[in-house]
C-alpha atoms as a PDB file:
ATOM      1  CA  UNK A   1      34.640   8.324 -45.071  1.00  0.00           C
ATOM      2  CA  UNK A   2      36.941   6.962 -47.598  1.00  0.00           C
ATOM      3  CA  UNK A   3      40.300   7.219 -48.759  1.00  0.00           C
ATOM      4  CA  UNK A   4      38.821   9.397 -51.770  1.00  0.00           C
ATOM      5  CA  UNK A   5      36.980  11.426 -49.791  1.00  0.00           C
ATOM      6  CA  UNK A   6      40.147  11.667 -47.309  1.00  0.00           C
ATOM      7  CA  UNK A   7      41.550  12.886 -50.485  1.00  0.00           C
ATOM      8  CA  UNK A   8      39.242  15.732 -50.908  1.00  0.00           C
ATOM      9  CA  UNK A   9      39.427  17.083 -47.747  1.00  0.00           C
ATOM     10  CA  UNK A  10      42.826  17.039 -47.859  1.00  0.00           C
ATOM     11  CA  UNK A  11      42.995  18.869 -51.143  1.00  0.00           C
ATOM     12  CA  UNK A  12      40.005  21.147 -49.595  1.00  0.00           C
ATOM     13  CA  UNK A  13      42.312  22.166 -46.798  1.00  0.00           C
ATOM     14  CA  UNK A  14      45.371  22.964 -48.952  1.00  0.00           C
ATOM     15  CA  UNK A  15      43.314  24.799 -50.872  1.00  0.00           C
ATOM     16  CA  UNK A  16      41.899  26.948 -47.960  1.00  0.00           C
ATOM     17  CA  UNK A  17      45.293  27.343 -46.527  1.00  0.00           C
ATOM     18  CA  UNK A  18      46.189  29.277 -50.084  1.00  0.00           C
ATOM     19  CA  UNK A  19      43.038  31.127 -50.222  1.00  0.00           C
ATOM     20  CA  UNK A  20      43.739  32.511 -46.697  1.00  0.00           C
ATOM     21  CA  UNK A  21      47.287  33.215 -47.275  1.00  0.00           C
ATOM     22  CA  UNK A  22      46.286  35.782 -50.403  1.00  0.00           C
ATOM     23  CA  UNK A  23      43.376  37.158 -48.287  1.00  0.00           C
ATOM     24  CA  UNK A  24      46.076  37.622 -45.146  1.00  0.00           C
ATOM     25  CA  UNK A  25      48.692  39.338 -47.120  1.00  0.00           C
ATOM     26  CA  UNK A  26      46.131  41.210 -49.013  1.00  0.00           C
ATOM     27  CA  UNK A  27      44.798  42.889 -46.086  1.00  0.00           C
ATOM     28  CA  UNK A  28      48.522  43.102 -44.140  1.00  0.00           C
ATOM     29  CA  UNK A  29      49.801  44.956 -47.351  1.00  0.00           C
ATOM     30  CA  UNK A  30      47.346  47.878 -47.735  1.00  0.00           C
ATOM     31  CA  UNK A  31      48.069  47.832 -51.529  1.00  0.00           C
ATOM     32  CA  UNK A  32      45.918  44.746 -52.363  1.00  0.00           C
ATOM     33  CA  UNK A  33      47.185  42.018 -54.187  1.00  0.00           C
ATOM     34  CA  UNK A  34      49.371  42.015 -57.572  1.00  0.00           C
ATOM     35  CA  UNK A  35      47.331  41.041 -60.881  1.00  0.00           C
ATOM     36  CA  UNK A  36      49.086  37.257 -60.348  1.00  0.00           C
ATOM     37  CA  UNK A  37      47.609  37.192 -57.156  1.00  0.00           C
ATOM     38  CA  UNK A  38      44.564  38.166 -57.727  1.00  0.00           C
ATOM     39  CA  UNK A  39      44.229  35.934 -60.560  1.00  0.00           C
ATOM     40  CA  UNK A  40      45.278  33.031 -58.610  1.00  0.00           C
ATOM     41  CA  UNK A  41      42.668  34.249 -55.973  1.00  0.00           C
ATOM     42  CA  UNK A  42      40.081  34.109 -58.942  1.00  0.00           C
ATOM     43  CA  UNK A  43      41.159  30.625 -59.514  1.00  0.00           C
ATOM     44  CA  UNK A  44      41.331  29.463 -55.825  1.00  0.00           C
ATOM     45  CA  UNK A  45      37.562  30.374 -55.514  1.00  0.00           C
ATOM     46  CA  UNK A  46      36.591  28.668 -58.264  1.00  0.00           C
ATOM     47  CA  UNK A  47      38.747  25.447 -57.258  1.00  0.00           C
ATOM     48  CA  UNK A  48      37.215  25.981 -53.962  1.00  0.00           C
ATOM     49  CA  UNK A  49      33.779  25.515 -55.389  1.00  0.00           C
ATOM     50  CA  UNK A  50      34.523  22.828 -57.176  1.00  0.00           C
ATOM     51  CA  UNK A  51      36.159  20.570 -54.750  1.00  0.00           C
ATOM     52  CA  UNK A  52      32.934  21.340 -52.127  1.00  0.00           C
ATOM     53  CA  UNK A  53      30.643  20.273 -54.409  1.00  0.00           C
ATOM     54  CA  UNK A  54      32.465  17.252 -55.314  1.00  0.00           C
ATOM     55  CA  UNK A  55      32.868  16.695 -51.676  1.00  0.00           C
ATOM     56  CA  UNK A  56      29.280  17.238 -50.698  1.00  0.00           C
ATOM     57  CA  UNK A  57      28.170  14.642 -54.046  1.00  0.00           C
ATOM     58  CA  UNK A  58      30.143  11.990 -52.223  1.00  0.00           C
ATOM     59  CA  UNK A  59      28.471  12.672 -49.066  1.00  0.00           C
ATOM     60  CA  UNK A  60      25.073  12.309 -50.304  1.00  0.00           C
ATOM     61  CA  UNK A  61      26.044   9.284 -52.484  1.00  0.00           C
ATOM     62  CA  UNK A  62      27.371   7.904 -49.180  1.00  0.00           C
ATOM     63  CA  UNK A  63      24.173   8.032 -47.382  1.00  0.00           C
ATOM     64  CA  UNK A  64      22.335   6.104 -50.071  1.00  0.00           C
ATOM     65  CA  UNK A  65      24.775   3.733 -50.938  1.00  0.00           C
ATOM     66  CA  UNK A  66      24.183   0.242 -50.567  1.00  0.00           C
ATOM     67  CA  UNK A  67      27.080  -1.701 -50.335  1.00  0.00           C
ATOM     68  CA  UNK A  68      27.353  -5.461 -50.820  1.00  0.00           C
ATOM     69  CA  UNK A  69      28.178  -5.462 -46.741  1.00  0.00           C
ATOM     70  CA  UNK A  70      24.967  -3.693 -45.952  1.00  0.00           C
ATOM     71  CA  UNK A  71      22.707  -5.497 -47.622  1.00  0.00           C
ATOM     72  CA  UNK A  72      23.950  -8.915 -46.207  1.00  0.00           C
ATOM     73  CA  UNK A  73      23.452  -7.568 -42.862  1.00  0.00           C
ATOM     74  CA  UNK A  74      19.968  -6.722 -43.150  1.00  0.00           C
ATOM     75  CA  UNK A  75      19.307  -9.853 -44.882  1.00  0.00           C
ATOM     76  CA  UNK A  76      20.273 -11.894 -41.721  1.00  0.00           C
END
């Protein structure tokens, strides 16, 4: 995996850490979560999405990428 895709994760996590954090003291508060939070809940989900798929696109690229290195080793 490369440093981009290092990147995502990385971004994935922080992202998941946030999410979980709203959902936590959501549930620990009885009351729900204030309209700010909830928005920013709206927007984690969709950020969430986005970064996954992004993630998963470089995955797939990955496995039919042919890199100059590749090629010269099955040429030998």
């Amino acid at each position: 995996m490369g440093t981009t895709s290092h990147a995502i994760t990385d971004r994935l996590a922080a992202l998941l850490d946030e999410e979980h954090d709203l959902r936590t003291r959501a549930m620990h508060h009885g009351g729900g979560l204030s309209r700010d939070e909830q928005a920013r809940l709206t927007k984690l989900e969709s950020e969430l999405d986005a970064v996954f798929r992004l993630l998963q696109q470089r995955r797939a690229l990955a496995v039919f990428d042919d890199g100059p290195d590749d090629t010269a080793d099955a040429s030998n």
